[in-house]
Protein backbone atom coordinates (compact mmCIF):
# COMPACT_ATOMS: atom_id res chain seq x y z
CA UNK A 1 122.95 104.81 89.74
CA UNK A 2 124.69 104.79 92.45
CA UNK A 3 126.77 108.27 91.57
CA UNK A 4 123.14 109.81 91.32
CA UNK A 5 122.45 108.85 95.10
CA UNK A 6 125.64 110.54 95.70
CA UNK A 7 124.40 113.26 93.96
CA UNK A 8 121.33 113.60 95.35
CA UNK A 9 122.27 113.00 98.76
CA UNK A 10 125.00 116.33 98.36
CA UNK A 11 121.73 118.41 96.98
CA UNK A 12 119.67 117.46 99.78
CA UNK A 13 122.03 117.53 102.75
CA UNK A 14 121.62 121.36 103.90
CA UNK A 15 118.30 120.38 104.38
CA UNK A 16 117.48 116.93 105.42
CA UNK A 17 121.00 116.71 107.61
CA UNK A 18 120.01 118.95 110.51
CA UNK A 19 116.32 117.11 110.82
CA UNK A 20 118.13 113.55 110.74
CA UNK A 21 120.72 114.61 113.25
CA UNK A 22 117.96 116.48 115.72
CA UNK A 23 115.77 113.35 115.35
CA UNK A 24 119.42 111.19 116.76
CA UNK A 25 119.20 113.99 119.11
CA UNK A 26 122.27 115.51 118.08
CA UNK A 27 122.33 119.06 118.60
CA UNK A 28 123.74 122.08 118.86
CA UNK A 29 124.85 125.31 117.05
CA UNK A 30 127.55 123.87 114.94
CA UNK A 31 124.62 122.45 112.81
CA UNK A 32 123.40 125.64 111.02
CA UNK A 33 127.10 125.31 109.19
CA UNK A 34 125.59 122.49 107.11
CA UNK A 35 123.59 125.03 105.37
CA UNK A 36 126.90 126.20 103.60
CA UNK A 37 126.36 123.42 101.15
CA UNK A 38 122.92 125.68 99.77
CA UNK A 39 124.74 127.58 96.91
CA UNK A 40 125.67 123.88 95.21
CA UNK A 41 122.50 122.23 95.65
CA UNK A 42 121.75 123.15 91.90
CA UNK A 43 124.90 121.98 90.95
CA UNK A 44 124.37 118.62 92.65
CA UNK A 45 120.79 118.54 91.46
CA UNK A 46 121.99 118.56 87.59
CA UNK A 47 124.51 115.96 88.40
CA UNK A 48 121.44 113.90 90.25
CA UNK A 49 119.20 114.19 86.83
CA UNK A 50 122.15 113.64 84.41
CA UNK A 51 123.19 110.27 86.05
CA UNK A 52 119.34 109.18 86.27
CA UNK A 53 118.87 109.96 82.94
CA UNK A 54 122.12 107.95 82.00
CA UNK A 55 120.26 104.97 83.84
CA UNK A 56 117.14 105.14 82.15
CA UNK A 57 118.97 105.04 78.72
CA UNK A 58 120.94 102.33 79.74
CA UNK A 59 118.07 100.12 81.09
CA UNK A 60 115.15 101.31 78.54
CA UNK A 61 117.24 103.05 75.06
CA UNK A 62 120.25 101.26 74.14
CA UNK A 63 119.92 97.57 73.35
CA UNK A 64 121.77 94.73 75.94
CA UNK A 65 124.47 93.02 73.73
CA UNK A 66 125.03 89.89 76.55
CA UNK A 67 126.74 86.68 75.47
CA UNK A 68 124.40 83.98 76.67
CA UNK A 69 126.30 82.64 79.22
CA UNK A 70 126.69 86.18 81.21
CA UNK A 71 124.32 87.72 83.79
CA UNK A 72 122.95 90.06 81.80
CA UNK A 73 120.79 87.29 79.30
CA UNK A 74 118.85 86.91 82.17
CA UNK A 75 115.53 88.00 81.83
CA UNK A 76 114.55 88.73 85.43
CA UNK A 77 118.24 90.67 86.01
CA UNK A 78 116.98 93.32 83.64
CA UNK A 79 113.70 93.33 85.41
CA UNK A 80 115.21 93.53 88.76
CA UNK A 81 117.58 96.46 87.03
CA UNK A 82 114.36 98.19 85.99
CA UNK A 83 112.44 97.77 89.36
CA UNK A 84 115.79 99.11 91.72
CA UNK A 85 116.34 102.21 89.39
CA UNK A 86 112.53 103.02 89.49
CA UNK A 87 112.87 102.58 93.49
CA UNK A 88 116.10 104.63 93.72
CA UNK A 89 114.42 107.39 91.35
CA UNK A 90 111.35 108.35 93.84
CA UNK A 91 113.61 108.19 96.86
CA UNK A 92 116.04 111.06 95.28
CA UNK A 93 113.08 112.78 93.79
CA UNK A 94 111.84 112.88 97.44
CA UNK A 95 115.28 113.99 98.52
CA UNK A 96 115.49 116.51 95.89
CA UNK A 97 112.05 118.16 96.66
CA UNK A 98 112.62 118.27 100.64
CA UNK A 99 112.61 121.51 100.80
CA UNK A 100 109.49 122.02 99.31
CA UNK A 101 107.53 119.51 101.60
CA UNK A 102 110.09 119.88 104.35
CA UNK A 103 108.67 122.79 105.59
CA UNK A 104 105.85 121.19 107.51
CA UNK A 105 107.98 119.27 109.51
CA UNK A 106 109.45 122.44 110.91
CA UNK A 107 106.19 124.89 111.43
């Protein structure tokens, strides 16, 4: 989970960087070199999907082989699991599409 955040937030930082650091009110020309991270954002998108999907089979496909006395018996820690990755998943799936949607922050 958390090396798909990582992921995501490589894919989506020639995009969303420059709007977070105008809206600090951080400016100046050296910002247009973030968009030399555009060529990998498909790389970093892959890696993004690959690591949610490895989450998703962790939490829903494979079966939890837990010993009763560890954390994992719990049944609300797997709900809690379940609830955080489906949280995580729409925030990089908003971070991924920015610059779709981002475009109407800047017209």
């Amino acid at each position: 989970m958390v090396a798909a955040v990582a992921a995501a937030f490589g894919a989506s930082l020639c995009c969303i960087g420059p709007l977070v650091l105008l809206a600090l009110g951080i400016g100046g020309t050296w910002i247009s070199y973030l968009t030399a991270l555009e060529p990998y954002r498909p790389i970093f998108i892959v890696i993004t999907l690959v690591f949610l999907f490895l989450a998703f089979r962790k939490l829903y496909l494979i079966p939890r082989q837990c010993a009763p006395e560890d954390a994992c018996a719990i049944p609300t820690t797997l709900r809690n699991q379940r609830i955080l990755f489906w949280v995580v998943s729409v925030i990089l799936l908003a971070l991924l599409t920015f610059p779709y949607y981002g475009l109407v922050f800047f017209e």
